[in-house]
Protein backbone atom coordinates (compact mmCIF):
# COMPACT_ATOMS: atom_id res chain seq x y z
CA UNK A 1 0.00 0.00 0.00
CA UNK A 2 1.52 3.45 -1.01
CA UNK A 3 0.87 5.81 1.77
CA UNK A 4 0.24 9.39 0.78
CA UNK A 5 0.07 12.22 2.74
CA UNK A 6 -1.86 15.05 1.86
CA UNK A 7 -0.90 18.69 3.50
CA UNK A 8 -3.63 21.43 3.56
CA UNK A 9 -2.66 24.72 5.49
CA UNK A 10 -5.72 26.89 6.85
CA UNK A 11 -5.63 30.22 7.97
CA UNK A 12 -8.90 31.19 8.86
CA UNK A 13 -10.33 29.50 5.70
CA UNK A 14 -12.19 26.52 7.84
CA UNK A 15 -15.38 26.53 5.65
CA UNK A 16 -12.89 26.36 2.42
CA UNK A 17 -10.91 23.46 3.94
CA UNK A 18 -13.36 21.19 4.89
CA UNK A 19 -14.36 21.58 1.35
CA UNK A 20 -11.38 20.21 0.55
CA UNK A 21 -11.17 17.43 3.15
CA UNK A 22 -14.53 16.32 1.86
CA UNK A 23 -13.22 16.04 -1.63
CA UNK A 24 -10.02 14.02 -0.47
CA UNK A 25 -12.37 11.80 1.35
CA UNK A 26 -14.53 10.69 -1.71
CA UNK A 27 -11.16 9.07 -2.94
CA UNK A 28 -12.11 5.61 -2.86
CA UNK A 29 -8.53 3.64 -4.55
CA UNK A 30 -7.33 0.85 -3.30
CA UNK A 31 -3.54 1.71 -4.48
CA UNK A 32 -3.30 4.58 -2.13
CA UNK A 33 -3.51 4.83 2.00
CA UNK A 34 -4.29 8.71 1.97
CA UNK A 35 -3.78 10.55 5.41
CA UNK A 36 -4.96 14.49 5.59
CA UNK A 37 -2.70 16.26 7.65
CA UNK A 38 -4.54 19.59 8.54
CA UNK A 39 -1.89 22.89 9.28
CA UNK A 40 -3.46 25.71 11.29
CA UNK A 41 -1.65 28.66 10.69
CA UNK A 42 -2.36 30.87 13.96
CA UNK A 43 -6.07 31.18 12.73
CA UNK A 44 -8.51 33.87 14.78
CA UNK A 45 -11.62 32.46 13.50
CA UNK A 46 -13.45 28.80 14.75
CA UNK A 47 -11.24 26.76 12.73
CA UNK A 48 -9.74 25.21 15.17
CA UNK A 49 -12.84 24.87 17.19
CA UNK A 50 -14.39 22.72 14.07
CA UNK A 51 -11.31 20.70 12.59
CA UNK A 52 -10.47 19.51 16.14
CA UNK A 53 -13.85 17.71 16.03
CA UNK A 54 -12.70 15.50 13.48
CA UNK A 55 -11.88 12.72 13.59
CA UNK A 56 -9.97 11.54 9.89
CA UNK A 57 -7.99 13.69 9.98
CA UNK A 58 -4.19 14.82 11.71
CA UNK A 59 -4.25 18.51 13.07
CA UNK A 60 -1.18 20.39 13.53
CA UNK A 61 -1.41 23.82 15.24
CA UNK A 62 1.01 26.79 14.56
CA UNK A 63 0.34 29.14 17.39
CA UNK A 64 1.20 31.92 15.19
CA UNK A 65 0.86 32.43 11.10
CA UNK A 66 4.06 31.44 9.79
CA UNK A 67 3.36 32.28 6.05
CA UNK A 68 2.32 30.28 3.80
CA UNK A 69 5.60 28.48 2.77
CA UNK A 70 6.66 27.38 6.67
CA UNK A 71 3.13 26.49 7.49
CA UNK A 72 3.41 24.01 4.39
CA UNK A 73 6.86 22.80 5.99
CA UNK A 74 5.45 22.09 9.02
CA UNK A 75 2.78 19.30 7.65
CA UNK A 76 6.05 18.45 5.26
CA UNK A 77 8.35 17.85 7.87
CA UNK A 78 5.63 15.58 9.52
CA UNK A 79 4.70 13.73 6.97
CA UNK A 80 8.54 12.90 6.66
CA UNK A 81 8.98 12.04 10.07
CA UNK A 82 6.10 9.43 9.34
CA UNK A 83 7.63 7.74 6.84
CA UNK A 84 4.52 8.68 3.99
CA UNK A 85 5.59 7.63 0.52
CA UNK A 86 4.42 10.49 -1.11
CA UNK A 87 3.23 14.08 0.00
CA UNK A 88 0.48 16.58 -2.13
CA UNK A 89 0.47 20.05 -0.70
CA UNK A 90 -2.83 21.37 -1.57
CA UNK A 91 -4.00 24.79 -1.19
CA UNK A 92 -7.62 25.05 0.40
């Protein structure tokens, strides 16, 4: 099984990004095991009120907005540490 890890970073974008997570989620291939690793970037909204309900998902919380390339890094560098064959950045 090739295990992919998909990064999305949010920054006060929830409603956007669980767009996305929903889309991700229809994926129904064997080939792949696909892990959504969820970056909050510092957000002042709900967001992390709402993705910490879920539970398909890995959350990672920046306690401040790091732009948008070292919020990426931060899922990256995860998904690295976890040994994922393959990583997708996707903006939400």
């Amino acid at each position: 099984m090739i295990k992919v890890a998909v990064v999305i970073l949010n920054w006060n974008g929830v409603n956007d990004t669980l767009d996305c997570i929903e889309s991700i989620k229809s994926n129904k291939s064997k080939l792949y095991e696909i892990a959504t690793i969820i970056v909050d970037n510092g957000s002042s909204d709900d967001s992390l009120e709402k993705l910490s309900k879920l539970k398909t998902i890995t959350l990672l919380q920046n306690n401040e907005n790091k732009g948008f390339a070292e919020g990426n890094n931060v899922g990256i560098r995860y998904a690295i540490k976890n040994k994922f064959d393959y990583i997708c950045v996707l903006n939400n």
